[in-house]
Protein backbone atom coordinates (compact mmCIF):
# COMPACT_ATOMS: atom_id res chain seq x y z
CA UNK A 1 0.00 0.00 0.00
CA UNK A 2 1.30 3.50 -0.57
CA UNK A 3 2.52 5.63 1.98
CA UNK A 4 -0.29 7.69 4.08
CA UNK A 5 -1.23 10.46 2.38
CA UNK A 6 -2.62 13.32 4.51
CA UNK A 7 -5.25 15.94 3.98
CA UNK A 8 -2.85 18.87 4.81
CA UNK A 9 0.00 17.78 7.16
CA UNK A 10 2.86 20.23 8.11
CA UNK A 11 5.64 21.01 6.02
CA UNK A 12 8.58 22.56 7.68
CA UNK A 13 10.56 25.22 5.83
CA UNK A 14 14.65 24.42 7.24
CA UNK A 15 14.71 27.27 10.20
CA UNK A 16 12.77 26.10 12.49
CA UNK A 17 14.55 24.31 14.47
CA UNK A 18 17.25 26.61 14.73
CA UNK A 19 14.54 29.06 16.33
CA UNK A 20 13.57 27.00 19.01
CA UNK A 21 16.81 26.47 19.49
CA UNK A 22 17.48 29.98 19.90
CA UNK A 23 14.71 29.68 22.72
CA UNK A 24 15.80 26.91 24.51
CA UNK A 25 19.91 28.71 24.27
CA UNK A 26 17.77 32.10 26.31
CA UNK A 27 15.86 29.96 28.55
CA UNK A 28 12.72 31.57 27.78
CA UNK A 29 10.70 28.33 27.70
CA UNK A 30 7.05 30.14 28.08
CA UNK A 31 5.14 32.44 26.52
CA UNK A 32 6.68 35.91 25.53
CA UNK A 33 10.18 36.39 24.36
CA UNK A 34 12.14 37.23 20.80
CA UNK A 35 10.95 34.63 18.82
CA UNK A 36 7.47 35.92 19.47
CA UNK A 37 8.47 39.29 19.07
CA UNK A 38 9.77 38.44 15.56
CA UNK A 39 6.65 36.47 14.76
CA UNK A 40 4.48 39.47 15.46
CA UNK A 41 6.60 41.69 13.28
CA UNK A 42 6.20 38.94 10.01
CA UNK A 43 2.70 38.97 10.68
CA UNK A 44 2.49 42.61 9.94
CA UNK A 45 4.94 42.99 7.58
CA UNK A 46 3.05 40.31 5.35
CA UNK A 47 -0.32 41.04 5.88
CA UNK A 48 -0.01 45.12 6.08
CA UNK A 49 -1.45 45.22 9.37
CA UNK A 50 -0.36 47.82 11.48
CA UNK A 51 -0.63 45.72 14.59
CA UNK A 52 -0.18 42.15 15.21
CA UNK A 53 -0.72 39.88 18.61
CA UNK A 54 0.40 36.07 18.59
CA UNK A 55 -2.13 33.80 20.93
CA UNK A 56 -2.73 30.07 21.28
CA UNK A 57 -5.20 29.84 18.85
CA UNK A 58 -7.33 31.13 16.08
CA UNK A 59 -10.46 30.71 18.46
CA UNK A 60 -8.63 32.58 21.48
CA UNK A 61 -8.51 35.33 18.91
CA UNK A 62 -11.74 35.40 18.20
CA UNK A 63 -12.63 35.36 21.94
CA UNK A 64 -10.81 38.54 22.56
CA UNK A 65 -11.74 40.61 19.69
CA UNK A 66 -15.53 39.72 21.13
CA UNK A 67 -14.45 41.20 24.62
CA UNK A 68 -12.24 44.09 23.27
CA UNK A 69 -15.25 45.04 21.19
CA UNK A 70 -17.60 45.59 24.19
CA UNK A 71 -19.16 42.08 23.59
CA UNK A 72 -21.45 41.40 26.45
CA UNK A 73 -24.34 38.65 27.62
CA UNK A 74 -26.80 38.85 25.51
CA UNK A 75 -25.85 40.65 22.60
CA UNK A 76 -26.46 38.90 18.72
CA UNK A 77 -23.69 38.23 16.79
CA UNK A 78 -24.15 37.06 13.22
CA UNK A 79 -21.85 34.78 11.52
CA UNK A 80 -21.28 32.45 8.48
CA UNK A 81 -22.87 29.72 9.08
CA UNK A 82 -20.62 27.28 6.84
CA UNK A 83 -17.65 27.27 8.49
CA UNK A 84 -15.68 25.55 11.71
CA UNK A 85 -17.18 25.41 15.16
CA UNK A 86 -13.85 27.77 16.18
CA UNK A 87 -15.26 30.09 14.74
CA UNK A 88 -18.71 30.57 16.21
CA UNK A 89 -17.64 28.82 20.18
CA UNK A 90 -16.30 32.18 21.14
CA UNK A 91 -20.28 33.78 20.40
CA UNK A 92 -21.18 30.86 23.22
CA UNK A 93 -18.03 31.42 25.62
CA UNK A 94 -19.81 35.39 25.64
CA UNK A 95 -23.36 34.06 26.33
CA UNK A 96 -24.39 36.00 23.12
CA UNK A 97 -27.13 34.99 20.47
CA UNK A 98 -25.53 33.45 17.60
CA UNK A 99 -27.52 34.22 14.28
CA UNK A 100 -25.71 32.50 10.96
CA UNK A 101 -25.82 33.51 7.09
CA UNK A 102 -25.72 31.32 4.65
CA UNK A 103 -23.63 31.51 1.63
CA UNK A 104 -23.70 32.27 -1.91
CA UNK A 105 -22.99 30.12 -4.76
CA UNK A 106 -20.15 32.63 -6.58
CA UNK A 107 -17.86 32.39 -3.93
CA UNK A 108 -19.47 29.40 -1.00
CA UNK A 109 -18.81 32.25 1.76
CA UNK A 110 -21.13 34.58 3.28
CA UNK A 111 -23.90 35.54 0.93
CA UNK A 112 -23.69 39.60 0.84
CA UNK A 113 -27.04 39.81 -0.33
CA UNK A 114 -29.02 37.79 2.58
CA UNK A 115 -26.88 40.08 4.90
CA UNK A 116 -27.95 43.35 3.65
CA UNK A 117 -31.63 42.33 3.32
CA UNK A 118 -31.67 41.46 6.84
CA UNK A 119 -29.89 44.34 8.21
CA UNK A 120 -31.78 46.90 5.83
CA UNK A 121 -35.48 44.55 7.04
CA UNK A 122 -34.49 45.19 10.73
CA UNK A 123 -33.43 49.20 10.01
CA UNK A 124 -37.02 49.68 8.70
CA UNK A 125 -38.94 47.99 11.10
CA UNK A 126 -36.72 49.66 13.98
CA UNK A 127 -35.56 46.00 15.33
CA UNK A 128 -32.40 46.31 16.89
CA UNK A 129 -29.05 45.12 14.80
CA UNK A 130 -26.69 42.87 15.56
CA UNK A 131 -23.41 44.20 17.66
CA UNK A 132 -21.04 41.93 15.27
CA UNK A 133 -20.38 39.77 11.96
CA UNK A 134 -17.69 37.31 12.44
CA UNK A 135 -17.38 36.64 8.95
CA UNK A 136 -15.16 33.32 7.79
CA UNK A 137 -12.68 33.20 4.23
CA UNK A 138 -13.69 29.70 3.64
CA UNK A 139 -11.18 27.03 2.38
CA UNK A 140 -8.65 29.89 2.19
CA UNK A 141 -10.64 32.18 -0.59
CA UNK A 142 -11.81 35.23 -0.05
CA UNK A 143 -15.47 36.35 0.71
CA UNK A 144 -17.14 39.26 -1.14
CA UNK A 145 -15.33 41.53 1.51
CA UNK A 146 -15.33 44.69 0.41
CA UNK A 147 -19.46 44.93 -0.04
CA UNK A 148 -19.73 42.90 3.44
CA UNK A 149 -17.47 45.90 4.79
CA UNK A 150 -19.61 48.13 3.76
CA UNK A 151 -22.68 46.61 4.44
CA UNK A 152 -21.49 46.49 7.91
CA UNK A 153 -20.28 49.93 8.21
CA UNK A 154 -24.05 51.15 6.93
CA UNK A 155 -25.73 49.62 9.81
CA UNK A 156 -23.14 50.10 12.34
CA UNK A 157 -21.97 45.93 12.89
CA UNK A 158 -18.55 45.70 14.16
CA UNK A 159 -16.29 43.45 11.27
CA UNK A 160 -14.94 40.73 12.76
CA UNK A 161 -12.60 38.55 9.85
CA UNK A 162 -12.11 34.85 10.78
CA UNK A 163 -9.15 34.69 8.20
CA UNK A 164 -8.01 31.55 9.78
CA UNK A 165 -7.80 28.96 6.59
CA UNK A 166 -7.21 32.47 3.98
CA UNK A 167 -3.27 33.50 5.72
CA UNK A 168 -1.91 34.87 2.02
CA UNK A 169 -5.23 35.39 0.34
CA UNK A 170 -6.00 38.76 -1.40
CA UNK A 171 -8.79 41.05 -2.30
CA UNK A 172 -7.95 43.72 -4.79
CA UNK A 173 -4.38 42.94 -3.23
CA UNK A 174 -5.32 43.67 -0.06
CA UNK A 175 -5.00 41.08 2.45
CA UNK A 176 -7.77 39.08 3.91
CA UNK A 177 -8.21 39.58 7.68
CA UNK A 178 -7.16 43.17 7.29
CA UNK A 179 -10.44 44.72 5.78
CA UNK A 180 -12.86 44.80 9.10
CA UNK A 181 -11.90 46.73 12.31
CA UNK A 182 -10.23 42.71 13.81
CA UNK A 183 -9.29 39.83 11.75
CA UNK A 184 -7.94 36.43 12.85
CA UNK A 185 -5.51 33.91 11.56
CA UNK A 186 -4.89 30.61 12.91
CA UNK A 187 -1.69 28.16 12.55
CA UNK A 188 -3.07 24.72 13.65
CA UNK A 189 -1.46 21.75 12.63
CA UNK A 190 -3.29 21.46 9.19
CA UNK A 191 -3.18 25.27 8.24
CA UNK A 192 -1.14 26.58 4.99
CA UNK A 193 1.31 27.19 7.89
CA UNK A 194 1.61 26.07 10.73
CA UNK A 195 3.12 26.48 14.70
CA UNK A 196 1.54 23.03 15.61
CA UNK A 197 -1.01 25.38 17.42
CA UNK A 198 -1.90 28.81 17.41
CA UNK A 199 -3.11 32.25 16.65
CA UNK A 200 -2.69 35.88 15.75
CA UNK A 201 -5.20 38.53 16.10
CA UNK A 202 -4.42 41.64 14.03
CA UNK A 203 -6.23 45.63 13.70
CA UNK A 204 -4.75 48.49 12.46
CA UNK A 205 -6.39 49.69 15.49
CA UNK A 206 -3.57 50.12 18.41
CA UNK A 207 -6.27 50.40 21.38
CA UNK A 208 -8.44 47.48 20.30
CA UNK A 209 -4.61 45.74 20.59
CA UNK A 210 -3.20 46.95 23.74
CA UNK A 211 -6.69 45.95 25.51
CA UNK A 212 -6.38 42.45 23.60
CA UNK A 213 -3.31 42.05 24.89
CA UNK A 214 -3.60 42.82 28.66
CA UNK A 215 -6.71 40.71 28.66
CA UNK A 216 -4.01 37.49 26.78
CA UNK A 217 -2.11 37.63 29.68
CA UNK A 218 -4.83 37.60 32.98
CA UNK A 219 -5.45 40.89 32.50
CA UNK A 220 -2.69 41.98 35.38
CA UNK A 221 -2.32 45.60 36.18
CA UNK A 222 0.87 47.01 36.06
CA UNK A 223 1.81 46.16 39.95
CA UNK A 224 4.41 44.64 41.66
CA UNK A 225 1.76 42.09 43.25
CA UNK A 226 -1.12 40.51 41.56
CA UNK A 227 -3.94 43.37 41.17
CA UNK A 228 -6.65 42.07 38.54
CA UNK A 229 -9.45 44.86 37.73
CA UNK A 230 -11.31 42.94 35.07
CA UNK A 231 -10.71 38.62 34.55
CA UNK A 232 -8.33 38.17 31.40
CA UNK A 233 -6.96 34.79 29.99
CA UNK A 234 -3.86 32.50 29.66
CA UNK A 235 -3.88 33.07 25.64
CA UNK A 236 -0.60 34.53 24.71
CA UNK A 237 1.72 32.41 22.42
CA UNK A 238 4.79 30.19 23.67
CA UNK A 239 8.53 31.26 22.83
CA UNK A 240 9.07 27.94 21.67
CA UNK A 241 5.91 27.62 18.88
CA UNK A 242 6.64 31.11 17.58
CA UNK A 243 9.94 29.76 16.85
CA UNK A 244 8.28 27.16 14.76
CA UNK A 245 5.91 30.11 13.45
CA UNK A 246 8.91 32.44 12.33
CA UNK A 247 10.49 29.55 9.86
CA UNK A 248 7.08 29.06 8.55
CA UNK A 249 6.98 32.56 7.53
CA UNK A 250 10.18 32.46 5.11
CA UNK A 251 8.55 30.40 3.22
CA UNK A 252 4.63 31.13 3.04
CA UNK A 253 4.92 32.47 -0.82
CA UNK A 254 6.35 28.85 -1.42
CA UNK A 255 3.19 26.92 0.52
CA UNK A 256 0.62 29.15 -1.70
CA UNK A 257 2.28 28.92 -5.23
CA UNK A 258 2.16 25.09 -4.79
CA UNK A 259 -0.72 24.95 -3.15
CA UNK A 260 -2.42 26.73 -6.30
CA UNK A 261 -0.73 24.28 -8.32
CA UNK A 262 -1.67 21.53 -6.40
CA UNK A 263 -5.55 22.93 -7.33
CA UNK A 264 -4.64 23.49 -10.95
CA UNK A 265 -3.48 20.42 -11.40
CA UNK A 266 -6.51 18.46 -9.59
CA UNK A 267 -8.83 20.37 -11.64
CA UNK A 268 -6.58 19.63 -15.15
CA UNK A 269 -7.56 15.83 -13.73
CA UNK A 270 -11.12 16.14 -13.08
CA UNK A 271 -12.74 19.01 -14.26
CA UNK A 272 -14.25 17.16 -17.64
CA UNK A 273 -16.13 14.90 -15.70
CA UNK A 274 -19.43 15.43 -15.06
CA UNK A 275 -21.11 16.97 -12.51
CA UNK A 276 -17.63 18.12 -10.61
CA UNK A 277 -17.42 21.73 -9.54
CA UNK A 278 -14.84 23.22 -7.92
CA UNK A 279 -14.48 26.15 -5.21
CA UNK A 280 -14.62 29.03 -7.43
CA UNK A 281 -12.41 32.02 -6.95
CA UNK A 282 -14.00 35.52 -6.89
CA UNK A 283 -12.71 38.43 -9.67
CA UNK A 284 -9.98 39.96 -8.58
CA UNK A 285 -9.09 37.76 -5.49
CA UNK A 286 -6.70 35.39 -4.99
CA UNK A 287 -6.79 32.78 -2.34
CA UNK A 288 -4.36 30.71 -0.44
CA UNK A 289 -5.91 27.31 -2.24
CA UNK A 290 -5.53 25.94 1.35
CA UNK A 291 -7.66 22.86 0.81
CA UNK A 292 -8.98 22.09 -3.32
CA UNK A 293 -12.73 21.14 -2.30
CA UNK A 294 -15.09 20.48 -5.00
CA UNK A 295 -19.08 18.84 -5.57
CA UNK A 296 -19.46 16.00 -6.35
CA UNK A 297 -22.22 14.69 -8.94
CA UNK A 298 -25.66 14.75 -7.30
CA UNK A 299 -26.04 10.26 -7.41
CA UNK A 300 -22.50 10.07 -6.22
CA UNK A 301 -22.24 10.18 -1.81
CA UNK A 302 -18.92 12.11 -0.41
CA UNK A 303 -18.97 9.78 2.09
CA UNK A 304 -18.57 6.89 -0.49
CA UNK A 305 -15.57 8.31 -1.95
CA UNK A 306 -13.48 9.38 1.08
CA UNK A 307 -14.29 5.68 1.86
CA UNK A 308 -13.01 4.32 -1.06
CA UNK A 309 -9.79 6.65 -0.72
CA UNK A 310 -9.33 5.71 2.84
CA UNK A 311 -9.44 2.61 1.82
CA UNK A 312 -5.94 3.27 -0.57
CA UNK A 313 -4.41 5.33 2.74
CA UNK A 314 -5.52 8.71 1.72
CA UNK A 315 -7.32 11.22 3.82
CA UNK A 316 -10.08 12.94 2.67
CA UNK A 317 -13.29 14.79 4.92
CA UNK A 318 -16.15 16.48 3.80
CA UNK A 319 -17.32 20.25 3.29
CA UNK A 320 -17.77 21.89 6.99
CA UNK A 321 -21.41 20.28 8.22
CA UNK A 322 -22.80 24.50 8.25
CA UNK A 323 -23.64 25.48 11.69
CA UNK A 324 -27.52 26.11 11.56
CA UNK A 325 -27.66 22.35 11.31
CA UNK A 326 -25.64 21.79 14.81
CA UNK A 327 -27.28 19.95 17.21
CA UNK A 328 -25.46 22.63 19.18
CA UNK A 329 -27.46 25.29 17.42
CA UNK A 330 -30.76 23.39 17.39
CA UNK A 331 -32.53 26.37 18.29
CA UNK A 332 -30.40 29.30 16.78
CA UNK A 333 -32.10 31.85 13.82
CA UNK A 334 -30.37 32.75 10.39
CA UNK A 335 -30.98 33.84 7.12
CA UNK A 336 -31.03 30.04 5.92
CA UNK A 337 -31.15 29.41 1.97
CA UNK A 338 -30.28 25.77 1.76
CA UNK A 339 -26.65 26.44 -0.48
CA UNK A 340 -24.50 25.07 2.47
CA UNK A 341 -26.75 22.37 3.17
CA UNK A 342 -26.43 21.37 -0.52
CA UNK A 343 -22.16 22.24 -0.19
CA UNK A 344 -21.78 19.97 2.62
CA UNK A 345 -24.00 16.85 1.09
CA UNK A 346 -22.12 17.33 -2.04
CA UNK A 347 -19.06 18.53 -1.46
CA UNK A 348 -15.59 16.49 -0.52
CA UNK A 349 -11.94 18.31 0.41
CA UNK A 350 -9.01 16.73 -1.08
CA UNK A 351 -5.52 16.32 0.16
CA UNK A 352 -3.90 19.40 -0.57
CA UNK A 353 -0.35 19.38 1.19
CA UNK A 354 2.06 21.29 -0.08
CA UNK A 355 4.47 18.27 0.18
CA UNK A 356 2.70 16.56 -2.01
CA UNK A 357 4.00 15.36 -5.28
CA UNK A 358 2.47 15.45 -8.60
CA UNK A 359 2.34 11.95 -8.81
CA UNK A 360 0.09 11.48 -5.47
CA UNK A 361 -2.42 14.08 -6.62
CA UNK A 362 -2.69 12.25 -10.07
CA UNK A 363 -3.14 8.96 -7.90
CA UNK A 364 -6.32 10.68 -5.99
CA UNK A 365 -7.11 11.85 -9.10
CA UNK A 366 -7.25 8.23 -10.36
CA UNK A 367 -9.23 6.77 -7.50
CA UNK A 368 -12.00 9.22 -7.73
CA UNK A 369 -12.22 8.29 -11.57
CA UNK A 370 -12.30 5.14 -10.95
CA UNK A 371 -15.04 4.76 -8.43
CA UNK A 372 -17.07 7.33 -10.52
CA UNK A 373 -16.92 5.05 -13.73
């Protein structure tokens, strides 16, 4: 049997190693320290954000733009609904009122036109609007940003970007997670890159930041002793994974350009047959290609082909079950018009590491050709 081959394992880029090492030579084993410092300053330089704060996790940074944004119990939040339970706990962790969006079919993110017929719907009948959008860039593309933006600047909804899977991906050339007032990125073990776990919250707003941070670190005053005038959190990043996070860096332009080729080449393979579709890519975006995700033919079950590939040693999962079909969210409200429902019964993610050879994707290629004839 071949090798394993994984959806979207980590793929060191040579420095790593030499930056925990640098760690380990200072003795700063815990959170804080120059590899973190160095981290932060990537983050910005890459993205154009003006300020940059490294956490343990994509969620964590989530959680604290909620609080810095004078989240409290209570208040509605709206959010995509097909995405990852990270991004949507943090509405829960606040005791807020999660209401999700569904998506649109140009792009499979947020649909921009459910979200301003709501918004505009509750303006005229004088209901009260939501206090935030956490909007997701799904499988690394882009969302219809710039009208969301405005959309949410017309009706006063703080812009919250959950740019975890689109690190690298561009709007007009701008990068995604930079648009709305907070935007997220997370470096889990399966990301584009990764720091085996982790997060970065970035604003070009310095205050939002500074608050963000105090809260990251048990929001301690600046005493001698202990002195704690609102509860905080243990969120800040370790020395030792921003070490990890600072090699990964060097060599993100690599991960995308073969990530996209990874995608082209898939799509060279399977694109004629049938009933396939693939994630499209919005006008003048360009996304990270994270994970290549396509639909399947209507007859043919996801669930039957990441089988049959498991079966050969090769990971595959399904689209992201969409939120307002959670047991967990049994009860929630949305603007609900069945496209994610239809993504996730259709729709199958491929492996998509940038490690992988040309060879393996033709082999998945293969598979799925062969249990669809």
């Amino acid at each position: 049997m071949n090798p394993r081959i994984f959806l979207s394992p980590p793929h060191m880029g040579g420095n790593e190693q030499a930056y925990i090492n640098e760690a380990f030579a200072s003795n700063y084993i815990a959170p804080l320290g120059h590899n973190v410092d160095l981290f932060e300053q990537q983050i910005k330089e890459y993205t154009g954000a003006k300020y940059a704060l490294a956490l343990t996790s994509g969620t964590a940074a989530i959680h604290l733009a909620l609080r810095v944004l004078g989240i409290k119990d209570g208040d509605e939040i709206m959010a995509s609904t097909f995405t990852f339970i990270g991004s949507v706990a943090p509405i829960l962790y606040e005791r807020c009122i999660p209401f999700f969006i569904d998506s649109d079919t140009a792009s499979w993110n947020l649909d921009p036109d459910l979200l301003e017929e709501e918004l505009a719907k509750r303006s005229s009948k004088g209901i009260k609007q939501p206090k935030a959008l956490i909007l997701t860039h799904l499988y690394g593309q882009s969302a219809h940003i710039l009208r969301i933006k405005n959309i949410c600047q017309e009706y006063g909804v703080h812009l919250i970007e959950d740019a975890a899977e689109s690190l690298g991906a561009t709007m007009d050339g701008q990068h995604t997670g930079t648009f709305g007032e907070m935007g997220v990125y997370s470096f889990n073990g399966n990301k584009i890159i990764t720091t085996s776990g982790g997060g970065v919250l970035v604003s070009n707003n310095a205050k939002l930041i500074e608050h963000a941070r105090h809260l990251s670190t048990q929001a301690r005053e600046a005493t001698s002793h202990y002195e704690h005038t609102e509860y905080g959190y243990n969120y800040r990043m370790s020395n030792i994974i921003a070490g990890i996070g600072r090699g990964q860096m060097e060599v993100i332009s690599e991960r995308i350009k073969r990530r996209r080729e990874i995608f082209d080449l898939y799509r060279a393979e399977l694109d004629n047959i049938e009933g396939i579709t693939f994630m499209p890519e919005l006008e003048t975006s360009h996304g990270n290609r994270w994970l290549t995700t396509l639909l399947l033919p209507e007859k043919v079950s996801p669930e039957s082909i990441r089988t049959y590939l498991e079966k050969h040693n090769i990971e595959a999962r399904p689209l992201w079950k969409p939120m307002h079909a959670q047991p967990l969210f049994k009860d929630s409200n949305g603007c609900i018009n069945g496209v994610s429902d239809t993504l996730f019964a259709q729709g199958i993610c491929l492996p998509s590491g940038s490690s992988m050879s040309n060879s393996e994707v033709k082999l998945v290629s293969s598979l799925i050709k062969d249990k669809l004839s």
